[in-house]
PDB file of N, CA and C in Angstrom:
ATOM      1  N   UNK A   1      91.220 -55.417   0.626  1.00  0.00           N
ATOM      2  CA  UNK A   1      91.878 -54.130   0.809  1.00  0.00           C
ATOM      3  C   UNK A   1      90.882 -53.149   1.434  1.00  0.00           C
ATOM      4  N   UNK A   2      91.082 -52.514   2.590  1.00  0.00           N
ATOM      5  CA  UNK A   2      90.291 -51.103   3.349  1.00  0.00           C
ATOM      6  C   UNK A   2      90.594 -50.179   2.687  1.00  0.00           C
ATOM      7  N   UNK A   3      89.850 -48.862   2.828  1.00  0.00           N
ATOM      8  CA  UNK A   3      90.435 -47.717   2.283  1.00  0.00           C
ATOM      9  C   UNK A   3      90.142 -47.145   3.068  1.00  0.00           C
ATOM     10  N   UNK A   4      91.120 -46.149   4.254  1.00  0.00           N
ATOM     11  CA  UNK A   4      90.136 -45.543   5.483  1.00  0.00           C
ATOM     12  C   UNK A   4      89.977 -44.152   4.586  1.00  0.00           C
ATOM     13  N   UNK A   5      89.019 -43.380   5.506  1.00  0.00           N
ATOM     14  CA  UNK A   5      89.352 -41.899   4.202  1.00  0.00           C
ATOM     15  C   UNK A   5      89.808 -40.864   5.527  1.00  0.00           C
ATOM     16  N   UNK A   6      89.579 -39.678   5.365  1.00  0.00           N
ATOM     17  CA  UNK A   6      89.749 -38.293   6.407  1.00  0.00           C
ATOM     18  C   UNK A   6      88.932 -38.095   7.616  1.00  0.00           C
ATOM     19  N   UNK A   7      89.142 -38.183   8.669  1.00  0.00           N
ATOM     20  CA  UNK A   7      88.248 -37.756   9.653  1.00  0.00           C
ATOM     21  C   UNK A   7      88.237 -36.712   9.955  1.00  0.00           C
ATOM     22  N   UNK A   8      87.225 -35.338   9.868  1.00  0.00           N
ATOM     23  CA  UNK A   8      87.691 -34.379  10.143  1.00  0.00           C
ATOM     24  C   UNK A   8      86.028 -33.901  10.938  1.00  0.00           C
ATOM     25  N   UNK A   9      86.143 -32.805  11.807  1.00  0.00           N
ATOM     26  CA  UNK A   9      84.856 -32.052  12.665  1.00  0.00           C
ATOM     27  C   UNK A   9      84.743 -30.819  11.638  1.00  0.00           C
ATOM     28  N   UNK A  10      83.337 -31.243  10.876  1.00  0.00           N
ATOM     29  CA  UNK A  10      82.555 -29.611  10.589  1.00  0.00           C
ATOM     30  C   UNK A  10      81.643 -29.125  11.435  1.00  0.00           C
ATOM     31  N   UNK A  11      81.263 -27.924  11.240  1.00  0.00           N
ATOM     32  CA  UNK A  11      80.160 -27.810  12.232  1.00  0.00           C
ATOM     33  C   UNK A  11      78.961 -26.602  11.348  1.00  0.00           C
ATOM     34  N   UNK A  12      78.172 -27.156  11.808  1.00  0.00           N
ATOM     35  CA  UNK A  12      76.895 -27.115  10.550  1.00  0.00           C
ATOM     36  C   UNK A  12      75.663 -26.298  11.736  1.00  0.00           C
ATOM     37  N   UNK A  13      74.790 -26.326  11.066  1.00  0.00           N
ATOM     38  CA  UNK A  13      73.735 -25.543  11.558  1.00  0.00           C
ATOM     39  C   UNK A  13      72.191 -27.102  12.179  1.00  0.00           C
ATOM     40  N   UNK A  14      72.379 -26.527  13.385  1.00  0.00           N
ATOM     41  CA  UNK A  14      71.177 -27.880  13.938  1.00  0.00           C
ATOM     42  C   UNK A  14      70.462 -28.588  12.925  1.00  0.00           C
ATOM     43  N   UNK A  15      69.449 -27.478  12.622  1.00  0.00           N
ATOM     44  CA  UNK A  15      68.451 -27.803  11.771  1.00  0.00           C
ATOM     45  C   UNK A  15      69.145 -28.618  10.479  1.00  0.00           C
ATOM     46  N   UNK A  16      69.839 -27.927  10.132  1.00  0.00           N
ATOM     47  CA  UNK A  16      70.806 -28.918   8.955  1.00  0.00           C
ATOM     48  C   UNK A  16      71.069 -29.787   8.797  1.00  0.00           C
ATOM     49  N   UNK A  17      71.578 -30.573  10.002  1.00  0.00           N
ATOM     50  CA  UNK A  17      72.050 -31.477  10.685  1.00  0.00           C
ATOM     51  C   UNK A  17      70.884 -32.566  11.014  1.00  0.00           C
ATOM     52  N   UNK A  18      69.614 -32.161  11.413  1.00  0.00           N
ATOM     53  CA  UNK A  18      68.422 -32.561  11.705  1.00  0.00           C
ATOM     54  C   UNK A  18      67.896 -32.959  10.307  1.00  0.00           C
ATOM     55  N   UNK A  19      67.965 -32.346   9.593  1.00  0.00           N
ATOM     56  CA  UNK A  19      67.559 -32.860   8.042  1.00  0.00           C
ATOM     57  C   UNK A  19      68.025 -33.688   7.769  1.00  0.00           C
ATOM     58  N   UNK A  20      69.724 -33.646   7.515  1.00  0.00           N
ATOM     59  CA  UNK A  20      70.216 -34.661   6.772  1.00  0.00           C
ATOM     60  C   UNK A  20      70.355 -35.647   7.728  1.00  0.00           C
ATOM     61  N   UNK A  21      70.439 -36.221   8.677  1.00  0.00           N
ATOM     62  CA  UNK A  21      70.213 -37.502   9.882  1.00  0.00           C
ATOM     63  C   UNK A  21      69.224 -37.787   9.602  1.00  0.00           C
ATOM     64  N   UNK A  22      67.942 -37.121   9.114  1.00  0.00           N
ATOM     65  CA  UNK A  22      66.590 -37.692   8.827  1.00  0.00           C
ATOM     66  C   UNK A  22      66.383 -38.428   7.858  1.00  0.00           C
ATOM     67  N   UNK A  23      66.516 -37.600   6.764  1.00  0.00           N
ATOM     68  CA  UNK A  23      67.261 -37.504   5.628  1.00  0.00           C
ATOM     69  C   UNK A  23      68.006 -38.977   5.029  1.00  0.00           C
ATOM     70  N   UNK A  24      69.020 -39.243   5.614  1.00  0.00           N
ATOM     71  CA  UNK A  24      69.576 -40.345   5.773  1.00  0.00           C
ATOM     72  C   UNK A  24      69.295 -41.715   6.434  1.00  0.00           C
ATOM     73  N   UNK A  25      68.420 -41.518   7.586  1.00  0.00           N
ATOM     74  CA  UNK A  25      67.901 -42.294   8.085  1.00  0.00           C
ATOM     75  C   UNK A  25      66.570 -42.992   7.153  1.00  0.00           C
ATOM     76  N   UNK A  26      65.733 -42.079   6.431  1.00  0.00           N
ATOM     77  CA  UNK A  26      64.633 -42.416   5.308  1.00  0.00           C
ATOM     78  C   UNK A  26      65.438 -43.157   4.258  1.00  0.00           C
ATOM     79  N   UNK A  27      66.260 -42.808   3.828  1.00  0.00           N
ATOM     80  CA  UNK A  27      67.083 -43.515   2.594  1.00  0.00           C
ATOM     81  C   UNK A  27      67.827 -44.757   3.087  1.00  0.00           C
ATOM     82  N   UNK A  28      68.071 -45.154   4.234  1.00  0.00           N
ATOM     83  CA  UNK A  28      68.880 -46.322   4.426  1.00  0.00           C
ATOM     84  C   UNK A  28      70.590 -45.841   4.304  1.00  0.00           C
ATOM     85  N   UNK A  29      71.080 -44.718   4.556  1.00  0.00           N
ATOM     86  CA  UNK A  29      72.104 -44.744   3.964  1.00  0.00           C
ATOM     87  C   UNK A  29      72.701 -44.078   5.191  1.00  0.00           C
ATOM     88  N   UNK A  30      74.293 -44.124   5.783  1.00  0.00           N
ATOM     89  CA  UNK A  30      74.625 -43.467   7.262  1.00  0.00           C
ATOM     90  C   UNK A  30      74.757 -42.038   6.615  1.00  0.00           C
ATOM     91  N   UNK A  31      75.232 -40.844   7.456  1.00  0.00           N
ATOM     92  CA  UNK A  31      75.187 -39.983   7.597  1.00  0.00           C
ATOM     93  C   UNK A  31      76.483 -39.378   6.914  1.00  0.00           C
ATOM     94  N   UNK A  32      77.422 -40.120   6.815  1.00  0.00           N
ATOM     95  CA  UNK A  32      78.632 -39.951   5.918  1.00  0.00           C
ATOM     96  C   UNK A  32      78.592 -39.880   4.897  1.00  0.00           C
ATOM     97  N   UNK A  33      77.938 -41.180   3.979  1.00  0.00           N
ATOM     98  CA  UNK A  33      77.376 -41.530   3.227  1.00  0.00           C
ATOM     99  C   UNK A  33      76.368 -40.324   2.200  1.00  0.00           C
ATOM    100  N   UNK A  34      75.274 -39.920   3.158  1.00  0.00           N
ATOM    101  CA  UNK A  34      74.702 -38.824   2.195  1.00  0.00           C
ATOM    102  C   UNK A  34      75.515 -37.624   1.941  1.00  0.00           C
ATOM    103  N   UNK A  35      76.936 -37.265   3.219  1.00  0.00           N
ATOM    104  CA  UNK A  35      77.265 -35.696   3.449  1.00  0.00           C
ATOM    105  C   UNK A  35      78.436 -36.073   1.894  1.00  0.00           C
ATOM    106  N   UNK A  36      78.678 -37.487   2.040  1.00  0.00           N
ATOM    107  CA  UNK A  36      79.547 -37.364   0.695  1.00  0.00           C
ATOM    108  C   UNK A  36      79.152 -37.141  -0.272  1.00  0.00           C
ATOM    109  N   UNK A  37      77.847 -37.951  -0.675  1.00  0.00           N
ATOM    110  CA  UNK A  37      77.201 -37.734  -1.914  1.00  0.00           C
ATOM    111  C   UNK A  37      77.019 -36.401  -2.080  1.00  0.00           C
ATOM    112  N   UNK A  38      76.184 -35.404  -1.292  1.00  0.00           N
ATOM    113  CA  UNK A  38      76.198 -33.779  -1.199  1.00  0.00           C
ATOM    114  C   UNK A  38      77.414 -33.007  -1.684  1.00  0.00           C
ATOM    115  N   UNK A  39      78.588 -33.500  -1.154  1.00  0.00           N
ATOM    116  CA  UNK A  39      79.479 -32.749  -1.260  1.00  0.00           C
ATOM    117  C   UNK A  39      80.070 -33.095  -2.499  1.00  0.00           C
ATOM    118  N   UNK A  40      79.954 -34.305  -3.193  1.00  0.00           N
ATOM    119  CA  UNK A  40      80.516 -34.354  -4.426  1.00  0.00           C
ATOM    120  C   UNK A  40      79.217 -34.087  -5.501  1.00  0.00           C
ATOM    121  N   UNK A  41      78.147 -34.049  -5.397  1.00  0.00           N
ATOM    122  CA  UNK A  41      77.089 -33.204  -5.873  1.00  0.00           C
ATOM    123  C   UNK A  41      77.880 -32.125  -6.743  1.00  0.00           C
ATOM    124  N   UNK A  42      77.953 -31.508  -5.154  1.00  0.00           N
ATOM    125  CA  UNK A  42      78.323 -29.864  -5.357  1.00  0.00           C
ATOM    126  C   UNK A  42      79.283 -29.544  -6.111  1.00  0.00           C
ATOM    127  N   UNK A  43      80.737 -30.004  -5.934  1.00  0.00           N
ATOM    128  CA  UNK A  43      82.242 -30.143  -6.777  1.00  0.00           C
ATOM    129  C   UNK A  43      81.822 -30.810  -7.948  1.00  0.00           C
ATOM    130  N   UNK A  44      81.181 -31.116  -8.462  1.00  0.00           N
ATOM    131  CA  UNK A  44      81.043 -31.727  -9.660  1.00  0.00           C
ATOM    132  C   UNK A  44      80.004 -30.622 -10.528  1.00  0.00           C
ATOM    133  N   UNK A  45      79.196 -30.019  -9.473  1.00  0.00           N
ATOM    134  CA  UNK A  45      78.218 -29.099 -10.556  1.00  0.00           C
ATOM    135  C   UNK A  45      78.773 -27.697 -10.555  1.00  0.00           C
ATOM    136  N   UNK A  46      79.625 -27.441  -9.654  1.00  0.00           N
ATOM    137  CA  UNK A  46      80.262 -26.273  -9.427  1.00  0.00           C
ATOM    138  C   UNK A  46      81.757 -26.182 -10.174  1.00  0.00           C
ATOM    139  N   UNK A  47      82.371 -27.466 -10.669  1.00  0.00           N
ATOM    140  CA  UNK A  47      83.491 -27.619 -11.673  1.00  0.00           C
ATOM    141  C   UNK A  47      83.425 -27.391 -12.895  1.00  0.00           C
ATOM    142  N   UNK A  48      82.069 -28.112 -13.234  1.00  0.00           N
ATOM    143  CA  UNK A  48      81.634 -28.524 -14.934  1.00  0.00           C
ATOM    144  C   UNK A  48      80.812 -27.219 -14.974  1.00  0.00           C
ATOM    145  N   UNK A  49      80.473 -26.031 -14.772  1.00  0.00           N
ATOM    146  CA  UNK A  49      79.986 -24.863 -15.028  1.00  0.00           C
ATOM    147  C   UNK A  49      81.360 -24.603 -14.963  1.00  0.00           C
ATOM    148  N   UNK A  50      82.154 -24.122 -14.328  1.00  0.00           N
ATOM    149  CA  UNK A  50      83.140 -23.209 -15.212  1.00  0.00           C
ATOM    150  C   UNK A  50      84.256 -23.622 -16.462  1.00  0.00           C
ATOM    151  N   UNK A  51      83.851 -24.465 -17.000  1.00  0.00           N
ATOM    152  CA  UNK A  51      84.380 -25.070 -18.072  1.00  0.00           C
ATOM    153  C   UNK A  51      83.415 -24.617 -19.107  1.00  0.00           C
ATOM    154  N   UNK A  52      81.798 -24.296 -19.105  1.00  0.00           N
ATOM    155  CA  UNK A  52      81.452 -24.129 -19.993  1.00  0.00           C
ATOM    156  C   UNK A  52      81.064 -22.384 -19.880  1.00  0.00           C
ATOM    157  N   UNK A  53      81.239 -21.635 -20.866  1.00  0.00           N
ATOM    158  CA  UNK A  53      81.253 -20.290 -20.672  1.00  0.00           C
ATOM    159  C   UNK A  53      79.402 -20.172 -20.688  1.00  0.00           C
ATOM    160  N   UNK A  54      79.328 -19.490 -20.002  1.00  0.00           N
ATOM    161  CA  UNK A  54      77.703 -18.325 -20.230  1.00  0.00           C
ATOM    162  C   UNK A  54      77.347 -18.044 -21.780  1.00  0.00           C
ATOM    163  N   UNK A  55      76.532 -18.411 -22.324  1.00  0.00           N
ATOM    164  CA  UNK A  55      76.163 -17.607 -24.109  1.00  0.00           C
ATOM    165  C   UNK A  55      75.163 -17.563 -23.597  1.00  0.00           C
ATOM    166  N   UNK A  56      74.704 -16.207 -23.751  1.00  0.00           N
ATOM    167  CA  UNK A  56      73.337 -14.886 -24.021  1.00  0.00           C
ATOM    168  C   UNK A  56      72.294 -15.566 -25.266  1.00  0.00           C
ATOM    169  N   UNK A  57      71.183 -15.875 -25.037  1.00  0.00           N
ATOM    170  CA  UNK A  57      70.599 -16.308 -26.454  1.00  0.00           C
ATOM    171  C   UNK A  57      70.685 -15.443 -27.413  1.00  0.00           C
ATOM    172  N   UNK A  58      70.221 -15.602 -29.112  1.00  0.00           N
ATOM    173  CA  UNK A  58      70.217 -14.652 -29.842  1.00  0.00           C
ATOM    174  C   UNK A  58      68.581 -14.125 -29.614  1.00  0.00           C
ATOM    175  N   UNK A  59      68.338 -13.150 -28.825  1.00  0.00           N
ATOM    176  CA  UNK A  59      66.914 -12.550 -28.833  1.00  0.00           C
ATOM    177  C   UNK A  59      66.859 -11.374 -29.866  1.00  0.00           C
ATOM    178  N   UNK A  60      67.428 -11.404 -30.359  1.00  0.00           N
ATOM    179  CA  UNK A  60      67.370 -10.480 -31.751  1.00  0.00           C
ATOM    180  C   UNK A  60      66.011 -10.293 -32.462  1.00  0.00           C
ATOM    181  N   UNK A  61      65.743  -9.305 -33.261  1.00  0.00           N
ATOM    182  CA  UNK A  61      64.457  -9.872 -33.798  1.00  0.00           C
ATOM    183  C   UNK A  61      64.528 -10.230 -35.346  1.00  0.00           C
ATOM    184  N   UNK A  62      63.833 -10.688 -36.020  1.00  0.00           N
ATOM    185  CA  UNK A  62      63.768 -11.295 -37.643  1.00  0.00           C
ATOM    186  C   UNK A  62      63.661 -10.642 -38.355  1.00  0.00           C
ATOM    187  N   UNK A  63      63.064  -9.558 -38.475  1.00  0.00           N
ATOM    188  CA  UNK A  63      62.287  -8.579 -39.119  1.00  0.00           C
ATOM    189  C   UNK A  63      62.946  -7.067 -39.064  1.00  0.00           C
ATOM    190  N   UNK A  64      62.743  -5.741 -39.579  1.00  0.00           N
ATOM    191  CA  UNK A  64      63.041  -4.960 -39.164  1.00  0.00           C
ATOM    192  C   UNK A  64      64.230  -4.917 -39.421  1.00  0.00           C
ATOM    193  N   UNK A  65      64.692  -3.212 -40.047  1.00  0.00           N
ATOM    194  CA  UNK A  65      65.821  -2.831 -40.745  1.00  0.00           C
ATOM    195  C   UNK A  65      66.604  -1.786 -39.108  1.00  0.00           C
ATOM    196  N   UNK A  66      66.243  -2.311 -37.948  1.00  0.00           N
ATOM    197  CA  UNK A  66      67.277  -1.455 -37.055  1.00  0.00           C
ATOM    198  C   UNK A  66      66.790  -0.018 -37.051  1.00  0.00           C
ATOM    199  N   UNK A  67      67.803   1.070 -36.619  1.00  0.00           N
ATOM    200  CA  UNK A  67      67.777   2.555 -36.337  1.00  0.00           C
ATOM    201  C   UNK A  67      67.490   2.923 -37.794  1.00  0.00           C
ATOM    202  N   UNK A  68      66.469   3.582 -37.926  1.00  0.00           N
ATOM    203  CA  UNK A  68      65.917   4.611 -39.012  1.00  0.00           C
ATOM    204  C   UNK A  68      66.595   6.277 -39.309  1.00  0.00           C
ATOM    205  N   UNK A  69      66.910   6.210 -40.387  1.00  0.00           N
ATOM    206  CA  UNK A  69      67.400   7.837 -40.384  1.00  0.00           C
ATOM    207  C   UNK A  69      66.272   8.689 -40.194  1.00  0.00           C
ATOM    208  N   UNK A  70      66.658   9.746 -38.992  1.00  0.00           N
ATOM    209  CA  UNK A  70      66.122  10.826 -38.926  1.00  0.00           C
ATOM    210  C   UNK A  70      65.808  10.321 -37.419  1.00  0.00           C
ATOM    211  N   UNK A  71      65.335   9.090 -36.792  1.00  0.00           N
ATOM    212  CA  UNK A  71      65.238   9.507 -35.559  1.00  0.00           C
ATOM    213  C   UNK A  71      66.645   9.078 -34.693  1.00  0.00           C
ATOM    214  N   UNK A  72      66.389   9.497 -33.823  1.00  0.00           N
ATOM    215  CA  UNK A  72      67.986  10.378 -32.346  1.00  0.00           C
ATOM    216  C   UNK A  72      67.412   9.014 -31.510  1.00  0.00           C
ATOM    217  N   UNK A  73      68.391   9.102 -31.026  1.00  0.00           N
ATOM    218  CA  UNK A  73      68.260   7.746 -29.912  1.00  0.00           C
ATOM    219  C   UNK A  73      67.274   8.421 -28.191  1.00  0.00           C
ATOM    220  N   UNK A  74      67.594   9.742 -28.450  1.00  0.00           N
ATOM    221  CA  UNK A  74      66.618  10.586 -27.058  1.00  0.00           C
ATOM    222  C   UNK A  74      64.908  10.441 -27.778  1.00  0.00           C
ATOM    223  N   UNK A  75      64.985  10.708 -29.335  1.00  0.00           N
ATOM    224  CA  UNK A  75      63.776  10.487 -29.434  1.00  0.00           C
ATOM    225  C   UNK A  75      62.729   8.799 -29.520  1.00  0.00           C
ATOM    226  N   UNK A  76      63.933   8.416 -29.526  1.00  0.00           N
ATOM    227  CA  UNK A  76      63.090   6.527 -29.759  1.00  0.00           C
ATOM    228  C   UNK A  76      63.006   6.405 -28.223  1.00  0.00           C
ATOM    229  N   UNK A  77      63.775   6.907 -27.130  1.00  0.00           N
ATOM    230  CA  UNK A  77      63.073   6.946 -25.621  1.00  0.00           C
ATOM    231  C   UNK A  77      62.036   7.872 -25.238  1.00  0.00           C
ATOM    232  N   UNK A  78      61.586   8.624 -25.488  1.00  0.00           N
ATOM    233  CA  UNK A  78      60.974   9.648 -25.718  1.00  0.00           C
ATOM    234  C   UNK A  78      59.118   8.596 -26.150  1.00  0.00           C
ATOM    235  N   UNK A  79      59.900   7.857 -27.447  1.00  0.00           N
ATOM    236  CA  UNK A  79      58.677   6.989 -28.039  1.00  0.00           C
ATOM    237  C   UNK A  79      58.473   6.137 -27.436  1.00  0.00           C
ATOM    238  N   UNK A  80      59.327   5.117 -27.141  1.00  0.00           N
ATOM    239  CA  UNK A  80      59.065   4.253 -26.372  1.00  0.00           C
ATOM    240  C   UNK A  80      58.300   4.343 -24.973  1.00  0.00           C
ATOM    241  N   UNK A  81      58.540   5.647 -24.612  1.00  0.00           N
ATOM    242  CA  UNK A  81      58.006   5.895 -22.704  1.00  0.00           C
ATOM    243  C   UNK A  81      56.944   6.660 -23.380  1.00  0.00           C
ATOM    244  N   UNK A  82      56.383   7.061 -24.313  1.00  0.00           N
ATOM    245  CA  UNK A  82      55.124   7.936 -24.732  1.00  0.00           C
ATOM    246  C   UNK A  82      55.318   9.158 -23.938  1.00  0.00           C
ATOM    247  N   UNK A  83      56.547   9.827 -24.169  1.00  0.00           N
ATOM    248  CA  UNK A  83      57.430  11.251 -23.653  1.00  0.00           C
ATOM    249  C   UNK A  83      56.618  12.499 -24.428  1.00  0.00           C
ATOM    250  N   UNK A  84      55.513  12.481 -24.438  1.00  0.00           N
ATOM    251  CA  UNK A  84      54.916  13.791 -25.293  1.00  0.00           C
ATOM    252  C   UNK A  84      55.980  15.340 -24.925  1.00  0.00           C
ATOM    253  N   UNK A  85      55.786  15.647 -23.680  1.00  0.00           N
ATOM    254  CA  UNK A  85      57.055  16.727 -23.515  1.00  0.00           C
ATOM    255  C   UNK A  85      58.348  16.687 -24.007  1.00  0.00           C
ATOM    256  N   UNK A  86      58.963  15.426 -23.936  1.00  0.00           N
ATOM    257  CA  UNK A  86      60.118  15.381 -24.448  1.00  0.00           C
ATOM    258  C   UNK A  86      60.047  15.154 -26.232  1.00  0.00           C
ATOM    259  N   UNK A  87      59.349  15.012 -26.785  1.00  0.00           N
ATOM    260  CA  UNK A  87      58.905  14.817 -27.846  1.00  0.00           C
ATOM    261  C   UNK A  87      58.857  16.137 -28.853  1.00  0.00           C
ATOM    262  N   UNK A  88      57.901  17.502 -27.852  1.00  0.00           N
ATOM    263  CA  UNK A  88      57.586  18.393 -27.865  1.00  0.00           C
ATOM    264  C   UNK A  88      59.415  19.813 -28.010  1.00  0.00           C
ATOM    265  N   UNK A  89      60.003  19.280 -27.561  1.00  0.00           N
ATOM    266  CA  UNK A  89      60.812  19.513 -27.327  1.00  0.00           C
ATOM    267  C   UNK A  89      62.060  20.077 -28.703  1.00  0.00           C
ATOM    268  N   UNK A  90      61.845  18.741 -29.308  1.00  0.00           N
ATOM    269  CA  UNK A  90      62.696  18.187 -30.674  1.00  0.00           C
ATOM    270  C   UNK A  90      62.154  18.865 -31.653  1.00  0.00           C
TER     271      UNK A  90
END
């Protein structure tokens, strides 16, 4: 049994083109051959990422009871940037 597949004209960038003919030619493999492997590369790593969502690590820290009463959130920037004027201010 044959299986013919799609013949179709892309058109790519020289140098591109120059790679992967090289490319292909080093590996033993025709030029079809690698543009398929590439292209199902891609659909396969570009499918199976949106199936799995993005999670943010927990960079939280261990220690430490959070916002303290008495200081303002202008003054913990203030501390943090070593804001003596703005500091001066409060």
């Amino acid at each position: 049994m044959v299986v013919w597949g799609m013949k179709t004209t892309v058109e790519i960038a020289d140098s591109l083109f120059n790679q992967a003919k090289e490319l292909a030619h080093k590996e033993g493999l025709s030029f079809r051959i690698l543009v398929e492997e590439g292209l199902r590369t891609v659909i396969q790593a570009r499918t199976s990422n949106q199936s799995k969502p993005f999670r943010l690590r927990d960079g939280s820290f261990k220690v430490g009871q959070g916002l303290q009463p008495g200081i303002e959130w202008t003054q913990l920037n203030a501390l943090a940037y070593d804001d003596e004027a703005e500091l001066r201010q409060r």
